[in-house]
C-alpha atoms as a PDB file:
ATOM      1  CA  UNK A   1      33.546  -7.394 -10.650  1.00  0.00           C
ATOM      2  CA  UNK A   2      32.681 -10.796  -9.258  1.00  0.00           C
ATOM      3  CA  UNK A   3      31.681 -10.670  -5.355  1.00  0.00           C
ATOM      4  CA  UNK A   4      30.666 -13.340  -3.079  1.00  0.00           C
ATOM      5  CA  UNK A   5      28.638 -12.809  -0.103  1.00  0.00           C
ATOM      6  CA  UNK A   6      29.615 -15.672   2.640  1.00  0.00           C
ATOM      7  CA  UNK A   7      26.560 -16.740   4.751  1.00  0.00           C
ATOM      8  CA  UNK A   8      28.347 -18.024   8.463  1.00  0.00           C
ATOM      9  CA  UNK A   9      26.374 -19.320  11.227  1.00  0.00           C
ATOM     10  CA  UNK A  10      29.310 -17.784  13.511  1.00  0.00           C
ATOM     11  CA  UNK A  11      30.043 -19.388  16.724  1.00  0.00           C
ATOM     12  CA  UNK A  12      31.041 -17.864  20.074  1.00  0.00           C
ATOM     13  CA  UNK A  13      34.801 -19.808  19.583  1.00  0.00           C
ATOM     14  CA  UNK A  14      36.545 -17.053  17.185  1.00  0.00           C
ATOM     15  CA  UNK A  15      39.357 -19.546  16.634  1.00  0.00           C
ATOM     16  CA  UNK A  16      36.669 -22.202  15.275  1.00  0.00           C
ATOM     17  CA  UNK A  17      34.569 -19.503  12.979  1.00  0.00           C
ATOM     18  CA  UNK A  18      38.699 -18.321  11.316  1.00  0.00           C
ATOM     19  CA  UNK A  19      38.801 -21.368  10.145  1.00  0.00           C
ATOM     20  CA  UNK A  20      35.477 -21.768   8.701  1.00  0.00           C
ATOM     21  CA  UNK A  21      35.982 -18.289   7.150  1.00  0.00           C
ATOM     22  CA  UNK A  22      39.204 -18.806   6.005  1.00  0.00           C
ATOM     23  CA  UNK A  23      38.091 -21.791   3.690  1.00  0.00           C
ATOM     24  CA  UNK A  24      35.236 -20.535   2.412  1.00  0.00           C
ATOM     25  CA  UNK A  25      37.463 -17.718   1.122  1.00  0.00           C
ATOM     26  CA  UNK A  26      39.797 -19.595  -0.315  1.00  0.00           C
ATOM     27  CA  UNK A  27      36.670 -21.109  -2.181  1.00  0.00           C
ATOM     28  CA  UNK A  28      35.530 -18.212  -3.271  1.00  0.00           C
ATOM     29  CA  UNK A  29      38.481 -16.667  -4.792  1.00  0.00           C
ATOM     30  CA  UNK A  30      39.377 -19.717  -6.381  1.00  0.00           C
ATOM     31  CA  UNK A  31      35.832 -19.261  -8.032  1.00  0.00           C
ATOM     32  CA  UNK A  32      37.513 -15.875  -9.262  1.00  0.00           C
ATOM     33  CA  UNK A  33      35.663 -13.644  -6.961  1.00  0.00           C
ATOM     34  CA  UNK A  34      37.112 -10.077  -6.221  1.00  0.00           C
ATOM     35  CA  UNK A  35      35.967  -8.998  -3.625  1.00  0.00           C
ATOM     36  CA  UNK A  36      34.497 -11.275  -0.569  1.00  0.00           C
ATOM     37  CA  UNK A  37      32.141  -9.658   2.422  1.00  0.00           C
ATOM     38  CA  UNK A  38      31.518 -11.430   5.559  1.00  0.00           C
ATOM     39  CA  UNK A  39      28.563 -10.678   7.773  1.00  0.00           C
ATOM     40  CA  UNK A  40      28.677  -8.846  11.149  1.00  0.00           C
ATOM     41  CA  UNK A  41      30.173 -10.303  14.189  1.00  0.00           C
ATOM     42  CA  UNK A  42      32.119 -12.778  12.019  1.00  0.00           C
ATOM     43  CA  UNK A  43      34.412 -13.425  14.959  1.00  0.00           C
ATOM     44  CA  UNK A  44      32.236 -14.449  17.524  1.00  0.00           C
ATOM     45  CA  UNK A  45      28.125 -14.365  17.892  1.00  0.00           C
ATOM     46  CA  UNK A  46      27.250 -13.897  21.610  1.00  0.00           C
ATOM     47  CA  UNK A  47      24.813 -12.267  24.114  1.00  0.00           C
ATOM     48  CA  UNK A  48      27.334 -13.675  27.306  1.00  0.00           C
ATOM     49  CA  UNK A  49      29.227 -10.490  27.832  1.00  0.00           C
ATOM     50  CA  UNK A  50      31.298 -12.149  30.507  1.00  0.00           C
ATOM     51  CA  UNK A  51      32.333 -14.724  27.344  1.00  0.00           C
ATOM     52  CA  UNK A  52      33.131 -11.863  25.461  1.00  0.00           C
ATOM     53  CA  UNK A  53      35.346 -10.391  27.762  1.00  0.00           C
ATOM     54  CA  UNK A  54      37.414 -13.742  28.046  1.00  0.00           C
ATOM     55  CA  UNK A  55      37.409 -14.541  24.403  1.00  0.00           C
ATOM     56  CA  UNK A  56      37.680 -10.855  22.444  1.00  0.00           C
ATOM     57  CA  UNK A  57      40.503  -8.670  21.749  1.00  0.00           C
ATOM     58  CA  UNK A  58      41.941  -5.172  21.542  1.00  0.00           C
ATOM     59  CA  UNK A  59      42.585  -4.863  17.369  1.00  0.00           C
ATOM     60  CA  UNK A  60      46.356  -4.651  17.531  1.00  0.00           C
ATOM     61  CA  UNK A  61      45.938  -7.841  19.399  1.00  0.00           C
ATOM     62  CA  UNK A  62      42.936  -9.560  17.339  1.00  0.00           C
ATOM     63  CA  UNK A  63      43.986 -12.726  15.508  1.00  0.00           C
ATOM     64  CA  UNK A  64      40.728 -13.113  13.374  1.00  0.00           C
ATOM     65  CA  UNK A  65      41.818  -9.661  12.020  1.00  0.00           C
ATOM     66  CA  UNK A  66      45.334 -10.603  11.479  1.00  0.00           C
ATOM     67  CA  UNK A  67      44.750 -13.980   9.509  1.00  0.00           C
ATOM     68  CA  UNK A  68      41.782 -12.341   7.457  1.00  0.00           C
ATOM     69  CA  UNK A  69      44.264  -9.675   6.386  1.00  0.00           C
ATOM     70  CA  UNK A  70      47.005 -12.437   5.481  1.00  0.00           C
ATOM     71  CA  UNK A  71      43.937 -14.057   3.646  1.00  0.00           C
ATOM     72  CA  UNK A  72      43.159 -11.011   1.804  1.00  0.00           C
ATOM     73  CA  UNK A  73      46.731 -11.034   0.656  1.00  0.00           C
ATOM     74  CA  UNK A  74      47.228 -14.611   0.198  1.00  0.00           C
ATOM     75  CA  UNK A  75      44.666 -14.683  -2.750  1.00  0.00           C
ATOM     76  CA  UNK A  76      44.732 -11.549  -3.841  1.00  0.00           C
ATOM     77  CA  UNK A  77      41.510  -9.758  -2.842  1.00  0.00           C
ATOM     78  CA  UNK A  78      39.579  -7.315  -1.718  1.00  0.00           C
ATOM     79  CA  UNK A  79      37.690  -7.908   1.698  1.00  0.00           C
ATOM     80  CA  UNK A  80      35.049  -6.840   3.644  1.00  0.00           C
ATOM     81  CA  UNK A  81      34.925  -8.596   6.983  1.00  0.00           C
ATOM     82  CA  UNK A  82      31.556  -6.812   7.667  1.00  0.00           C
ATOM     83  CA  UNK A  83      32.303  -6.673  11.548  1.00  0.00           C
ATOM     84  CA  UNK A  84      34.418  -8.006  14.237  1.00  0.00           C
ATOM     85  CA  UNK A  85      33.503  -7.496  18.363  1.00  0.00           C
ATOM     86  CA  UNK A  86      36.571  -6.157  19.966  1.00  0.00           C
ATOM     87  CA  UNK A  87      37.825  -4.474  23.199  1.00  0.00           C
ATOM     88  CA  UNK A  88      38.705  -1.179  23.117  1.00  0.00           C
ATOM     89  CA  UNK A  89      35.169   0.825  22.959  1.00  0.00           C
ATOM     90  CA  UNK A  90      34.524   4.055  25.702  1.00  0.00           C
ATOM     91  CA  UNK A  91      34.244   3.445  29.056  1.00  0.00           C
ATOM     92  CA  UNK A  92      35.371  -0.728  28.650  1.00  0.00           C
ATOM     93  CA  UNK A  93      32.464  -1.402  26.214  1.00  0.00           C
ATOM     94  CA  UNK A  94      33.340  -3.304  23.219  1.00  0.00           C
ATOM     95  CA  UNK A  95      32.980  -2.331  19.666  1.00  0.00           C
ATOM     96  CA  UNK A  96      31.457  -3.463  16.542  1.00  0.00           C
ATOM     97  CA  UNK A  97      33.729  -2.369  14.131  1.00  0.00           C
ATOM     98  CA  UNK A  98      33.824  -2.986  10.318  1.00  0.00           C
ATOM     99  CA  UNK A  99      37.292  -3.532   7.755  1.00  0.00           C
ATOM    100  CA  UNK A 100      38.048  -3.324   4.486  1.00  0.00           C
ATOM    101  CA  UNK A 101      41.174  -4.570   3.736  1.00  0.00           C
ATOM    102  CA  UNK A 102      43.008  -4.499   0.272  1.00  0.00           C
ATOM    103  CA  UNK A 103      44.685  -7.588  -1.342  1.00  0.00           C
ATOM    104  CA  UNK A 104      47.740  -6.515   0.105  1.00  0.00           C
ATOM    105  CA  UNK A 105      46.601  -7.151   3.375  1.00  0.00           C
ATOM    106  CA  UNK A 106      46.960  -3.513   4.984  1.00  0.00           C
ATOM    107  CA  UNK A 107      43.680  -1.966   6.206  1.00  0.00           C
ATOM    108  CA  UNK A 108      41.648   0.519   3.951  1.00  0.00           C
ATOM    109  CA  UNK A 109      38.978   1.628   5.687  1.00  0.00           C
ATOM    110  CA  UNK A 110      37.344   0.706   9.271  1.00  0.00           C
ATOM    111  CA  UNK A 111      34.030   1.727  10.941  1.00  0.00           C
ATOM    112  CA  UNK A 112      32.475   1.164  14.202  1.00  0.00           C
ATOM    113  CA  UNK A 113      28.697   0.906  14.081  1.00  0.00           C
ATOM    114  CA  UNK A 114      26.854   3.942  14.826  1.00  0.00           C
ATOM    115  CA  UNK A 115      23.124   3.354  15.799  1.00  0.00           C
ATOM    116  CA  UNK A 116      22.849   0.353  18.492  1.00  0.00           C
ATOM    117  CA  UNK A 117      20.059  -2.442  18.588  1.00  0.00           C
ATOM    118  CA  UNK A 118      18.603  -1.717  21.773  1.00  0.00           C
ATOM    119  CA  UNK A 119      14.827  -3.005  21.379  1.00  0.00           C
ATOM    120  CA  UNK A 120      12.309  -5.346  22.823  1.00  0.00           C
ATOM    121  CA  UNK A 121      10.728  -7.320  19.397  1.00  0.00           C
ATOM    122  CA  UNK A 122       9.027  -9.393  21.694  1.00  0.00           C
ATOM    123  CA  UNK A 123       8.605 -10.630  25.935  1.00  0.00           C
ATOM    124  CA  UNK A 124      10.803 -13.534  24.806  1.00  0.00           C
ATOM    125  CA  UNK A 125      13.522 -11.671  22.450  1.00  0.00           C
ATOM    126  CA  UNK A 126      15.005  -8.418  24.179  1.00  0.00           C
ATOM    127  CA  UNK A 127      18.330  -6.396  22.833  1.00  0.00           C
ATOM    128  CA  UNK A 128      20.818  -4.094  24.520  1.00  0.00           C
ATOM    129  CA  UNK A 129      23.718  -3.459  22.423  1.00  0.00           C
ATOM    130  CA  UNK A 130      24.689   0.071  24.072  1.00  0.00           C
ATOM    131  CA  UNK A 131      25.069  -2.122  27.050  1.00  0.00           C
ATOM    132  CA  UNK A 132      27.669  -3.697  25.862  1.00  0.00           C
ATOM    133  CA  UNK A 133      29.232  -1.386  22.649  1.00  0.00           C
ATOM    134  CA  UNK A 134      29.980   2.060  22.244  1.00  0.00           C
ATOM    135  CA  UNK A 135      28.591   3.346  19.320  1.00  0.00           C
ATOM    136  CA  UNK A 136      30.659   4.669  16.635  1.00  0.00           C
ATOM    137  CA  UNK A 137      30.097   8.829  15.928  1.00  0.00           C
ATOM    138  CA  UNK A 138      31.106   8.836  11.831  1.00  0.00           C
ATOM    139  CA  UNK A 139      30.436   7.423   8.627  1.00  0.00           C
ATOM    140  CA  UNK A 140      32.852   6.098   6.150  1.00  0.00           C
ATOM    141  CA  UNK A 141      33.591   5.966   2.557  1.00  0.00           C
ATOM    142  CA  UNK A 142      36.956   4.296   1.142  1.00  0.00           C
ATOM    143  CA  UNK A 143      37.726   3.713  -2.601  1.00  0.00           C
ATOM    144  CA  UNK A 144      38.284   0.647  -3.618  1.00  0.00           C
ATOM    145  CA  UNK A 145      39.176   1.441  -6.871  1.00  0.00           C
ATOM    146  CA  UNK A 146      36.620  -0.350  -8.870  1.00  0.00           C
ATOM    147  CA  UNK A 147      34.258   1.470  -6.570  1.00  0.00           C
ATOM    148  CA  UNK A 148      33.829   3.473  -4.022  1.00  0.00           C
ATOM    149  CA  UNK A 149      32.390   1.862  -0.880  1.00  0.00           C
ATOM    150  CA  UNK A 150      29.851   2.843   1.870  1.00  0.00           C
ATOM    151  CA  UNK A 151      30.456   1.032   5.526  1.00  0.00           C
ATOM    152  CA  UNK A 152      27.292   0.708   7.426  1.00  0.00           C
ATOM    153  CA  UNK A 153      26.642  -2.346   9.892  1.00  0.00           C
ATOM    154  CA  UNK A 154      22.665  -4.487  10.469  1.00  0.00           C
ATOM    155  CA  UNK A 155      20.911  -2.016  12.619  1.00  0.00           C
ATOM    156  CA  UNK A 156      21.875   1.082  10.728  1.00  0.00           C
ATOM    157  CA  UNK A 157      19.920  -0.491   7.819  1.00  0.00           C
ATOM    158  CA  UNK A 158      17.478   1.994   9.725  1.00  0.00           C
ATOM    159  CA  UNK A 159      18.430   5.120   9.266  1.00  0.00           C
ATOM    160  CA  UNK A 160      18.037   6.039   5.998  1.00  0.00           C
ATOM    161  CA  UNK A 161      20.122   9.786   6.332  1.00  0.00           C
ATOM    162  CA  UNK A 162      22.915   7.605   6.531  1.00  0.00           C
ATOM    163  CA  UNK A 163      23.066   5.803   3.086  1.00  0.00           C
ATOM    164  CA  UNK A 164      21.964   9.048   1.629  1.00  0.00           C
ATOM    165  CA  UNK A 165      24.574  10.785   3.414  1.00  0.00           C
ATOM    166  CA  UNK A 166      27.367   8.021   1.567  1.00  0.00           C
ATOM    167  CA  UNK A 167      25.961   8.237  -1.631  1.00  0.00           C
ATOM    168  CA  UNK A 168      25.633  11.834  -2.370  1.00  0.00           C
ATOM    169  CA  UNK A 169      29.538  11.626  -0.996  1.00  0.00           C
ATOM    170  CA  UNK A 170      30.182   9.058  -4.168  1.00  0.00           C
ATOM    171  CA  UNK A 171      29.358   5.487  -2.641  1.00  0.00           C
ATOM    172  CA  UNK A 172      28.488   3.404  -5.394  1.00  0.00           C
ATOM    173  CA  UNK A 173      28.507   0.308  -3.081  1.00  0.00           C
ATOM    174  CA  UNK A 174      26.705   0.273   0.422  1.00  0.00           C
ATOM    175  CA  UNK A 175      27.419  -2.909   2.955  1.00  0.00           C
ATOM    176  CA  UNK A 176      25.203  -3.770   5.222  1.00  0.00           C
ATOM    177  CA  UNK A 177      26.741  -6.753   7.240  1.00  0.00           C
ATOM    178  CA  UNK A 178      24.273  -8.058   9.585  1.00  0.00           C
ATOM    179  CA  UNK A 179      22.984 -10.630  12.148  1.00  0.00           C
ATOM    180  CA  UNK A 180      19.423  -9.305  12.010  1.00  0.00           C
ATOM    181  CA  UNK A 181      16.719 -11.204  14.316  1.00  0.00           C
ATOM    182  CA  UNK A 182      14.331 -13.845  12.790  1.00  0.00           C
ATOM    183  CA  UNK A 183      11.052 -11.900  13.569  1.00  0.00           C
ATOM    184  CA  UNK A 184      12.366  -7.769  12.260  1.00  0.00           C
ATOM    185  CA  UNK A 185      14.188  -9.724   9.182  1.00  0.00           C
ATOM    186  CA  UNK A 186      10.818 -11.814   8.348  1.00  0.00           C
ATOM    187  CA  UNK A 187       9.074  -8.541   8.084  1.00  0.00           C
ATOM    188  CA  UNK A 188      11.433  -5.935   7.625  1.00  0.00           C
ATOM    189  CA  UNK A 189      14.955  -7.386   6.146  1.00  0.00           C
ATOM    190  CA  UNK A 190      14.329  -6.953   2.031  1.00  0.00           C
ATOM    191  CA  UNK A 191      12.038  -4.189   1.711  1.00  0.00           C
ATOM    192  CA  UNK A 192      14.506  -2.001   3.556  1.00  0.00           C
ATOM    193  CA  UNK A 193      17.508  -3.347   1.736  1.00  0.00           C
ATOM    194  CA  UNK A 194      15.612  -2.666  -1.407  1.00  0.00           C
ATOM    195  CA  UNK A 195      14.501   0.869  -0.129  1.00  0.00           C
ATOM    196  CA  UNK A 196      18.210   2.165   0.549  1.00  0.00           C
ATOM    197  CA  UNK A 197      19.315   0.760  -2.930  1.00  0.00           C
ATOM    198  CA  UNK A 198      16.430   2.929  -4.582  1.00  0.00           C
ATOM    199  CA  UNK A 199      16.420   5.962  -2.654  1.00  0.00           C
ATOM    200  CA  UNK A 200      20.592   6.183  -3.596  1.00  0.00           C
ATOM    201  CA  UNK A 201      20.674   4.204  -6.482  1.00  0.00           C
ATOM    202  CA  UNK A 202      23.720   2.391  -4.539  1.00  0.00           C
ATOM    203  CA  UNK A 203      24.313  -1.819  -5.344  1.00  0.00           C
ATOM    204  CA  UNK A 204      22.961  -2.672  -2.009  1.00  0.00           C
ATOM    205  CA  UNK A 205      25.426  -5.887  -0.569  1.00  0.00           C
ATOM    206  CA  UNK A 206      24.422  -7.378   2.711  1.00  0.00           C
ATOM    207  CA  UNK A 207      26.270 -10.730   4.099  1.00  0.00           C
ATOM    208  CA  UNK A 208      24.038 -12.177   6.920  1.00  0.00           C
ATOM    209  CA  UNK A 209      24.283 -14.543   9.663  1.00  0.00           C
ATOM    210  CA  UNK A 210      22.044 -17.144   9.806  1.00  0.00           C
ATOM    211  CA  UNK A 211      20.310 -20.066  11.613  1.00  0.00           C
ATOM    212  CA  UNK A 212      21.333 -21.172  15.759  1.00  0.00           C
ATOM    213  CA  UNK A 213      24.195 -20.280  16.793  1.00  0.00           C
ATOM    214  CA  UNK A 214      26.672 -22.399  18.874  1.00  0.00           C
ATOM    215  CA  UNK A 215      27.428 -20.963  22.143  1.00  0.00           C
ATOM    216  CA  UNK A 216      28.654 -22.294  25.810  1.00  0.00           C
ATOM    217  CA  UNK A 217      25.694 -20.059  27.064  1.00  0.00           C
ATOM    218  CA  UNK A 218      22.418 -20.436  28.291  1.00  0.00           C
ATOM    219  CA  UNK A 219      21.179 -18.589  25.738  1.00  0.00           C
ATOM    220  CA  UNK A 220      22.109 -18.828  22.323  1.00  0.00           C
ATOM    221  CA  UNK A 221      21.438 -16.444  19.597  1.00  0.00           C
ATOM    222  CA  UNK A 222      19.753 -16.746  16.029  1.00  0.00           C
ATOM    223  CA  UNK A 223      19.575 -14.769  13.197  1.00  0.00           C
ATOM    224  CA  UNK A 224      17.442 -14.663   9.685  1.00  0.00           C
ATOM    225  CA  UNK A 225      19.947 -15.279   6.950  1.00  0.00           C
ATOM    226  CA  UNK A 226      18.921 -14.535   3.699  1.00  0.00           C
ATOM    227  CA  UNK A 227      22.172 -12.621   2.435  1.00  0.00           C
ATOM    228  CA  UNK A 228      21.188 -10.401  -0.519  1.00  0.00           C
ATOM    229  CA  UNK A 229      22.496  -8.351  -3.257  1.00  0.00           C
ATOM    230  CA  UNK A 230      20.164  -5.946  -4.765  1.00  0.00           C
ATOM    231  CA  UNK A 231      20.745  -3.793  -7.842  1.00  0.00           C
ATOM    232  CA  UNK A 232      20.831   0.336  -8.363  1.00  0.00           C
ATOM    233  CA  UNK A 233      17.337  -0.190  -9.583  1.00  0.00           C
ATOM    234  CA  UNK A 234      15.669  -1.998  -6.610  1.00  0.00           C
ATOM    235  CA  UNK A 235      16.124  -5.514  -8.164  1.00  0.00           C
ATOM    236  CA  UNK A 236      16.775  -8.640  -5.689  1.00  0.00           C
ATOM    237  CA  UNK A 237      19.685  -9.773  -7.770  1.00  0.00           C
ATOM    238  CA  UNK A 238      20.835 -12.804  -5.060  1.00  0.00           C
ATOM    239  CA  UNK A 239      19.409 -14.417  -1.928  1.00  0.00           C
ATOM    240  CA  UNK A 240      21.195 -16.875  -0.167  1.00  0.00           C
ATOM    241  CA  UNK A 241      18.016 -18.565   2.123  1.00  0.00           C
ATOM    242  CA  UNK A 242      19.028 -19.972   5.207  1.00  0.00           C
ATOM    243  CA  UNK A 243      21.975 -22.131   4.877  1.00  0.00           C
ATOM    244  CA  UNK A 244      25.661 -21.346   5.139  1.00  0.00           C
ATOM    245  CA  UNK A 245      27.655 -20.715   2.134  1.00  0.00           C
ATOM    246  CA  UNK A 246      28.785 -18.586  -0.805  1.00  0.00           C
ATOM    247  CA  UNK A 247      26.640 -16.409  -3.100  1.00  0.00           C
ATOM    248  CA  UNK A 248      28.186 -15.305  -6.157  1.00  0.00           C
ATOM    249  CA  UNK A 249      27.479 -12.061  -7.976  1.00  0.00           C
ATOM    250  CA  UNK A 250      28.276  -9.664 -10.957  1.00  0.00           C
ATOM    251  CA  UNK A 251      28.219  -6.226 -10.470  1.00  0.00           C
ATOM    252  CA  UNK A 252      28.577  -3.345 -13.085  1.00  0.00           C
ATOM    253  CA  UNK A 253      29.283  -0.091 -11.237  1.00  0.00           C
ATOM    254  CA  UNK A 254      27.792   1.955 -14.584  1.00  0.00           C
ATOM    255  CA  UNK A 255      24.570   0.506 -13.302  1.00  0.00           C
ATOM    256  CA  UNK A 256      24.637   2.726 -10.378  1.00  0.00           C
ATOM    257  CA  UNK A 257      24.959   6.174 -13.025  1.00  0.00           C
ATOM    258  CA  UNK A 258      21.773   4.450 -14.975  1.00  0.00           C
ATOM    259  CA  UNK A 259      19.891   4.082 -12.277  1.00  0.00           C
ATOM    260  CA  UNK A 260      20.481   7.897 -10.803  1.00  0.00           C
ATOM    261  CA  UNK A 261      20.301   9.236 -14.328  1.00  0.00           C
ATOM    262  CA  UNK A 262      16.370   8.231 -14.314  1.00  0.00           C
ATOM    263  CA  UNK A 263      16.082   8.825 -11.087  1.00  0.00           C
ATOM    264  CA  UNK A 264      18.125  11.835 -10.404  1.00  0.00           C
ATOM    265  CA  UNK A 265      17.051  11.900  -6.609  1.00  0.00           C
ATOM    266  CA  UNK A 266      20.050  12.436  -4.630  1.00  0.00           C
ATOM    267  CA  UNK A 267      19.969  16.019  -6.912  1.00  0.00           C
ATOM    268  CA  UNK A 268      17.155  17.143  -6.075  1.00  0.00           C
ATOM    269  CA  UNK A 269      17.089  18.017  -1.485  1.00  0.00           C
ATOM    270  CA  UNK A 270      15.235  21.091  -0.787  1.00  0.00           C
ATOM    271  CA  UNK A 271      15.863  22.817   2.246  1.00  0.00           C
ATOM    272  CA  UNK A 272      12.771  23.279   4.376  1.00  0.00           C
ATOM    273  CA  UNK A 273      11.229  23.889   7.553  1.00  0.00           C
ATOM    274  CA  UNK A 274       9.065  22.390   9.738  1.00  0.00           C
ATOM    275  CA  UNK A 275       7.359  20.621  10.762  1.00  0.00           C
ATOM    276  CA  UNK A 276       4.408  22.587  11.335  1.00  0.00           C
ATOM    277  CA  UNK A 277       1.948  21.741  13.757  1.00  0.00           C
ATOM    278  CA  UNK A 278      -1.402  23.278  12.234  1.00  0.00           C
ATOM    279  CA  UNK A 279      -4.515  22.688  14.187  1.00  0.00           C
ATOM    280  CA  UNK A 280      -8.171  23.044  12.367  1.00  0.00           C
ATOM    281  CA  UNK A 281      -9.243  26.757  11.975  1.00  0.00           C
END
């Protein structure tokens, strides 16, 4: 299966970003990829919530989601659009929610992120997510046919129970769509992509935003790039740097029974308790 990963510096204009999207598909699958992913918030990248409340939508009413599903079905592919912000969360938040949508166009499989990015990384870069979304409460696996796929979304990169908790279900693919901060994706981004494909032995596919992002804030966002595939086996097999664009890759899902076949870890939980706090005698 040939996948491309599209690298977006997303706007806060949803209506400009479709577009951008939109080609860069068609570029892709005229490349012959099978199945595209887009990186979180592919719809609009903002920290203005009173923006987001003029610009997003409920999903019935979303046209991002709409024209990305006519794309899908237009050329024929599988698509991850690794998350769009829309209205509709608990108590008026938003949410972050992930599709997968089948070249037909209908909807496979959506998931609204669980764990949210509320941290302080520095005095001068604070987040609050959970201020704004409601956290999703399940995870998902859909079959896509030439795989089986695990949704997670950027901050649940995290939480490792998660992946495990997809693979040992059957995942053979885990996305991780994300708009991950310069300074935690500097230190942090690979090695924990590269962790979650070992410890499951799961191709690891992560679409990123990247660089400054437009916005008719005050503030305006940015994000570390650096879109990656890694293999079953821990291997960086693709890493798109820092600009915008398409990055191509081959996957062969027998590589994911290889690599658990050495490795037969997700076989081998033992139930214990603990922990034990023990104090010198």
């Amino acid at each position: 299966m040939k996948v491309a990963l599209l690298q977006l510096t997303s706007s806060d204009d949803p209506a400009q970003n479709l577009t951008i999207v939109e080609g860069l598909i068609a570029e892709a699958a005229a490349q012959g990829a099978g199945f595209i992913c887009t990186p979180e918030v592919t719809n609009c990248v903002s920290m203005d919530r009173a923006h987001q409340t003029r610009v997003l939508q409920t999903e019935a009413e979303d046209q991002t989601l709409t024209a990305l599903q006519a794309t899908a079905q237009r050329h024929n592919i599988w698509l991850s659009v690794g998350s769009i912000a829309l209205k509709g969360g608990a108590d008026g938040r938003f949410v972050n929610r992930s599709f997968l949508i089948t070249p037909d166009g209908q909807i496979a499989a959506r998931y609204d992120k669980i764990h949210m990015f509320d941290v302080q990384v520095s005095e001068a870069e604070t987040y609050n997510e959970s201020s704004g979304y409601a956290p999703g409460d399940h995870a998902v696996l859909a079959d896509a046919g030439f795989a089986k796929i695990g949704l997670t979304i950027c901050y649940d990169l995290r939480f490792p129970q998660l992946h495990r908790d997809l693979a040992k279900a059957g995942a053979d693919i885990l996305l991780v769509p994300s708009a991950f901060s310069p300074v935690t994706g500097a230190a942090h981004w690979e090695p924990l992509l590269r962790a979650r494909a070992i410890e499951t032995g799961c191709y690891v596919l992560a679409a990123a935003q990247t660089g400054t992002h437009a916005t008719t804030s005050a503030k305006a966002r940015e994000t570390y790039g650096h879109t990656l595939a890694i293999s079953p086996w821990g291997e960086v097999l693709a890493d798109a740097g820092t600009d915008c664009g398409i990055t191509f890759v081959d996957l062969d899902v027998r590589e994911v029974s290889k690599a658990r076949k050495r490795i037969p870890a997700l076989t081998h939980d033992r139930k214990f308790s603990g922990p034990r706090y023990e104090q010198p005698n």
